[in-house]
Protein backbone atom coordinates (compact mmCIF):
# COMPACT_ATOMS: atom_id res chain seq x y z
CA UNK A 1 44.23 -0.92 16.34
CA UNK A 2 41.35 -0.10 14.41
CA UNK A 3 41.49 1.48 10.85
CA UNK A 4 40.52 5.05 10.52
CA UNK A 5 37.57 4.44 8.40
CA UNK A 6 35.39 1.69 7.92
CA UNK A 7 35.72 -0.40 4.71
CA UNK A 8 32.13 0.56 4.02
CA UNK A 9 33.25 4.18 4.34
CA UNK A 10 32.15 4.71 0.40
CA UNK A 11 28.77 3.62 0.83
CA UNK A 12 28.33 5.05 4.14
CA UNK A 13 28.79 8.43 2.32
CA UNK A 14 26.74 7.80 -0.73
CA UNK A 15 23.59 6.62 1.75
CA UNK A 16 24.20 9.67 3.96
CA UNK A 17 23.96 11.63 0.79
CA UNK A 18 20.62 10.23 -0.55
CA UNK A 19 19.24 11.15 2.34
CA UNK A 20 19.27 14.50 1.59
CA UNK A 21 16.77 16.26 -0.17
CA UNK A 22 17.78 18.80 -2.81
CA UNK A 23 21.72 17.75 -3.48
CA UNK A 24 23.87 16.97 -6.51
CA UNK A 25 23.99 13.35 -7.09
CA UNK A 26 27.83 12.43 -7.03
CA UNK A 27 29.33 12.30 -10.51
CA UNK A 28 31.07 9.17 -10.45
CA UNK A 29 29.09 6.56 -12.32
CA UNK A 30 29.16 3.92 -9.99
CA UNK A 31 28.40 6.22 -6.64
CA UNK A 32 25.70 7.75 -8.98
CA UNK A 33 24.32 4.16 -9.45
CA UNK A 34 24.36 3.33 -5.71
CA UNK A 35 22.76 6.82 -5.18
CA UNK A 36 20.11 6.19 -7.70
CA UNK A 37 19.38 2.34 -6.28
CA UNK A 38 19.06 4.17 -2.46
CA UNK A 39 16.58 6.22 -3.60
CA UNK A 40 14.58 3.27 -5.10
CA UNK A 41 15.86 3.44 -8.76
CA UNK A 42 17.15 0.34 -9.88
CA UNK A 43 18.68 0.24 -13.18
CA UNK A 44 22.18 -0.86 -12.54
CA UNK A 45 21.94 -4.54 -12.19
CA UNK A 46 25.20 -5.09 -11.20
CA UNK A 47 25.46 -2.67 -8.54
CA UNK A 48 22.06 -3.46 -7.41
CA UNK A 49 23.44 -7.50 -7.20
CA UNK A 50 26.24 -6.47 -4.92
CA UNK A 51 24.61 -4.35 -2.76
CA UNK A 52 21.64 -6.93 -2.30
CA UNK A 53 25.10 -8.84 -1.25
CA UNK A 54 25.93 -5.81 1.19
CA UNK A 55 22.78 -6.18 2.56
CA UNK A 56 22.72 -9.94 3.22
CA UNK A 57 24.63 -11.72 5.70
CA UNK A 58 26.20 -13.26 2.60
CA UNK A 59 28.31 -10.27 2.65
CA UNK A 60 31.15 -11.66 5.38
CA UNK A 61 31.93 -14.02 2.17
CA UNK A 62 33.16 -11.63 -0.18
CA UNK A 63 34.81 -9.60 3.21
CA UNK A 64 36.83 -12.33 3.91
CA UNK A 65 37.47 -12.98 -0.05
CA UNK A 66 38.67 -9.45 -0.21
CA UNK A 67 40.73 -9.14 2.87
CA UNK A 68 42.74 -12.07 1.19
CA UNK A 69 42.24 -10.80 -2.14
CA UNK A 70 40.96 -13.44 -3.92
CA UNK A 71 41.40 -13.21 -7.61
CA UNK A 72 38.10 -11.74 -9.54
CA UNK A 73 38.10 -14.51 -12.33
CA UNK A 74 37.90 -17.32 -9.66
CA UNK A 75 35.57 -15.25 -7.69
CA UNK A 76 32.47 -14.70 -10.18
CA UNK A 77 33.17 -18.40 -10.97
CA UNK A 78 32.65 -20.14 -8.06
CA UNK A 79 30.08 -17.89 -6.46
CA UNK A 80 28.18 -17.89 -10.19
CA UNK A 81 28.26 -13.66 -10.25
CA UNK A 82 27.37 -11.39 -12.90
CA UNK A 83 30.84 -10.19 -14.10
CA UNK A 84 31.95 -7.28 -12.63
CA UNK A 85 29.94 -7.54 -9.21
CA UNK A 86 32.63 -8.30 -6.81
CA UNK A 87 34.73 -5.62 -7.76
CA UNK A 88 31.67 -3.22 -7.71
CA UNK A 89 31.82 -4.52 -4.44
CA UNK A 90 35.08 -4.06 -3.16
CA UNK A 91 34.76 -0.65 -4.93
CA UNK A 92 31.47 0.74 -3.30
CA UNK A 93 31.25 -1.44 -0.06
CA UNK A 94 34.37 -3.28 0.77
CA UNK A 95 37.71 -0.93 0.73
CA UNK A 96 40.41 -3.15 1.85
CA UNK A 97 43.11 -0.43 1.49
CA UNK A 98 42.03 1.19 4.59
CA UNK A 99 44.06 -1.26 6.63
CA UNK A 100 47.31 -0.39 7.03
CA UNK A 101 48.91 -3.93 7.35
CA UNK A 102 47.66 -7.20 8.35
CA UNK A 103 47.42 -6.53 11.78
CA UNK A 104 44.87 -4.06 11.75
CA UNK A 105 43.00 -6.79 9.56
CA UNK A 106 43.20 -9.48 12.27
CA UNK A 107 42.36 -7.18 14.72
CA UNK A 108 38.83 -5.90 12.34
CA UNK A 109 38.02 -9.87 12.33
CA UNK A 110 38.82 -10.25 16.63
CA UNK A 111 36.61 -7.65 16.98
CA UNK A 112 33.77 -8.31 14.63
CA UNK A 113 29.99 -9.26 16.07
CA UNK A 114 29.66 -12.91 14.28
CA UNK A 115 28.20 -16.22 14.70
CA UNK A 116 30.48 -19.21 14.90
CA UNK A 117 29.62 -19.76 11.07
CA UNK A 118 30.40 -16.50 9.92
CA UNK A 119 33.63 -16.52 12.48
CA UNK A 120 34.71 -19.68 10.22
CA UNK A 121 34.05 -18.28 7.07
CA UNK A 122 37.37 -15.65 7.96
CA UNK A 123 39.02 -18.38 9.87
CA UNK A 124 39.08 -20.24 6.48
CA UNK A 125 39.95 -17.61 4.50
CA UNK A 126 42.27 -15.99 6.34
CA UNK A 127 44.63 -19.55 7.12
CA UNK A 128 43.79 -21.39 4.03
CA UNK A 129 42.74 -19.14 1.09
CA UNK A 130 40.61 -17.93 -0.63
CA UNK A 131 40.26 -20.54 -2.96
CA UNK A 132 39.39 -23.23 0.55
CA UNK A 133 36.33 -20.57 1.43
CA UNK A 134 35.02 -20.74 -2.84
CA UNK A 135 35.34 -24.23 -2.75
CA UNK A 136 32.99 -24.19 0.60
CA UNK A 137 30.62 -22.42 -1.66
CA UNK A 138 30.30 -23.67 -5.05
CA UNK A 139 28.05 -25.83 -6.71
CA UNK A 140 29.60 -26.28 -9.95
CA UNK A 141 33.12 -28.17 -10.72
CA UNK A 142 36.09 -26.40 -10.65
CA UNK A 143 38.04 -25.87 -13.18
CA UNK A 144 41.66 -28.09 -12.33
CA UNK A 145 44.79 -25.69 -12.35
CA UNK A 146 47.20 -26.24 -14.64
CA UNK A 147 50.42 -28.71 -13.63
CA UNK A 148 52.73 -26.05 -13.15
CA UNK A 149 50.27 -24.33 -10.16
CA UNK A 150 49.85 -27.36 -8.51
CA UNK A 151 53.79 -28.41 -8.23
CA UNK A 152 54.15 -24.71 -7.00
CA UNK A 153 51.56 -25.21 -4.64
CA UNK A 154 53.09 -28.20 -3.39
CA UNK A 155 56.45 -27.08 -2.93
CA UNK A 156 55.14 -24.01 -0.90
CA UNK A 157 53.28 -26.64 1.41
CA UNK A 158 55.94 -28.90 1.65
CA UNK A 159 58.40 -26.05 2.08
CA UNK A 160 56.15 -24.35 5.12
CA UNK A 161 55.66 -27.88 6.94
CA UNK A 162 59.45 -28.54 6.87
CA UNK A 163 60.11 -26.04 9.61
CA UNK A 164 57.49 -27.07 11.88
CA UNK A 165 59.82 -29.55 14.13
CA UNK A 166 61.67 -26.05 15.30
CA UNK A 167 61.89 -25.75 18.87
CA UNK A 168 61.21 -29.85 19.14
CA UNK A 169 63.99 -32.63 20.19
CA UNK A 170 65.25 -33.93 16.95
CA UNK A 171 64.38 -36.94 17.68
CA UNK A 172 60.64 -36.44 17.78
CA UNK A 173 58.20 -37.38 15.47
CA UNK A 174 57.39 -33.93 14.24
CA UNK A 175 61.29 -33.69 13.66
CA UNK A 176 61.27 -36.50 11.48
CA UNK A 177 58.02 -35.57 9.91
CA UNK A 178 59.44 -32.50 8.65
CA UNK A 179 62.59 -34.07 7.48
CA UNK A 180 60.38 -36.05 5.06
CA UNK A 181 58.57 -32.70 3.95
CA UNK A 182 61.80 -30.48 3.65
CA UNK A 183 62.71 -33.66 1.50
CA UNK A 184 59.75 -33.18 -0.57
CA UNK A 185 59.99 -29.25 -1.04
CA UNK A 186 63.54 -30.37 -2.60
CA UNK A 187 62.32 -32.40 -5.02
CA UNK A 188 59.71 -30.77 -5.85
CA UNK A 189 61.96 -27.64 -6.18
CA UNK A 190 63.77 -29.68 -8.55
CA UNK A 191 61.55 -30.95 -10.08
CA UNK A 192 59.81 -27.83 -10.75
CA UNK A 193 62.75 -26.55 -12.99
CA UNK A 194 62.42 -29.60 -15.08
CA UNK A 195 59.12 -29.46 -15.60
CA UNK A 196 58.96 -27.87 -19.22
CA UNK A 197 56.36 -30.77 -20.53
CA UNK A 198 53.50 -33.06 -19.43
CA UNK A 199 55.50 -35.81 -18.93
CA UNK A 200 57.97 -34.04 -17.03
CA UNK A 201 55.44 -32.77 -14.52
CA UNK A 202 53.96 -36.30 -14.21
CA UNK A 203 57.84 -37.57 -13.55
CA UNK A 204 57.70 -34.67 -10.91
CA UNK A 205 54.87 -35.29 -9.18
CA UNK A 206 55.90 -38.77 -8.63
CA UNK A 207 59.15 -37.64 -7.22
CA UNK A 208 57.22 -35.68 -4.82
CA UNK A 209 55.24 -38.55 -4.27
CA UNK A 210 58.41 -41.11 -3.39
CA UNK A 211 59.50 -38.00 -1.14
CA UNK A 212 56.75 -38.47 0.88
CA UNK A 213 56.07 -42.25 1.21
CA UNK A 214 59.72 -42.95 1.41
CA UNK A 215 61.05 -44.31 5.02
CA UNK A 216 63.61 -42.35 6.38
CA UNK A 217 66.47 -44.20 7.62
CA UNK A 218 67.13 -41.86 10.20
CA UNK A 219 67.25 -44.24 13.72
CA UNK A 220 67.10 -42.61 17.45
CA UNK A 221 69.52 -42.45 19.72
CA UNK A 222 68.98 -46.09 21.57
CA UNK A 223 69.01 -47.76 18.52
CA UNK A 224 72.24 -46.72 17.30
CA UNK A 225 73.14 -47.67 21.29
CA UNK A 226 74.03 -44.47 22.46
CA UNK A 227 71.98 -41.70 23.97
CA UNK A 228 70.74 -38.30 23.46
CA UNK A 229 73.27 -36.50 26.07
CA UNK A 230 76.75 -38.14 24.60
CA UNK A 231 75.35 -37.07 21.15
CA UNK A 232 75.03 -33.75 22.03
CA UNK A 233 78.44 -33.79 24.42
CA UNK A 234 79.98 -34.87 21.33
């Protein structure tokens, strides 16, 4: 399940066009800048930037920031671009609306010619984020997200891990583990609501905190002196 053109598709044109001798140059400005930079004339440095980019094997970066569709801002920021390269790039070299749902996505990646490197580079932006794959990259601090993000954040971990004990005996470890975290999505949840000042987000996070750490009284079977079979006979 392959999509009908290749993200590239743009640029594919655009080089098959300066190719040509004796054509119109397209009218769009940034196609005519791409044009112009193919045929050796350089005097877009911002197109020129992303499509030295294109032409690197740098270029499985911004893929894989653009098939998650990392945010611009945090983008040029991390990766220290001029502004307005990577969406030159998504423009001219990277359409991601040619997939028609994540599937044909994860089926481009499967079926991709990469090193293991490169092969991690989606991995980690694909599972984790975009922001896990800039923070691979950068060199300079990032900026911290506001309070509010990170209790969001949170809660949408903790919310996700409190479901992972499905299809486990509830008296595993996992079950218990995610007990604790569907405990923490709660208060965090809660706490979230509350959270209209700096101290209340402090108060929050150490709710979420306490969540976490807290022991759960919940005992097995054998040491409440009964078994797993009458519990479940009733």
């Amino acid at each position: 399940m392959q999509p009908a053109v290749a993200p590239s598709h743009k640029y594919e044109k655009i080089a098959a066009l300066a190719e040509q001798t004796g054509v119109e140059p397209p009218s769009d400005p940034l196609s005519l800048a791409l044009f112009r930079i193919l045929r050796g004339q350089t005097d877009d440095p911002v197109v020129a930037s992303a499509y030295a980019i294109f032409r690197s094997a740098d270029h499985h970066v911004l893929d894989a920031l653009s098939l998650c569709v990392a945010k611009e801002a945090e983008v040029e920021a991390a990766l220290e671009l001029k502004p307005g390269v990577y969406a030159v790039y998504r423009t001219l070299f990277f359409d991601r609306s040619v997939f028609a749902n994540v599937f044909e996505i994860r089926n481009y990646v499967q079926h991709l010619r990469l090193t293991k490197a490169e092969r991690e580079v989606y991995e980690l932006a694909l599972i984790e984020g975009g922001a896990r794959l800039l923070d691979r990259y950068r060199l300079t601090p990032r900026t911290a997200p506001d309070a509010q993000t990170v209790l969001e954040d949170m809660m949408g971990e903790a919310h996700s891990r409190a479901f992972e004990h499905r299809g486990k005996p509830i008296t595993s470890k996992v079950a218990q583990e995610s007990f604790k975290w569907g405990r923490a999505a709660a208060a965090t949840a809660t706490a979230i609501k509350a959270s209209s000042s700096a101290n209340r987000i402090s108060d929050a996070l150490s709710t979420l905190e306490f969540a976490l750490t807290s022991k759960s009284s919940t005992k097995t079977p054998e040491e409440l002196g009964t078994t797993r079979e009458e519990i479940l006979k009733g």
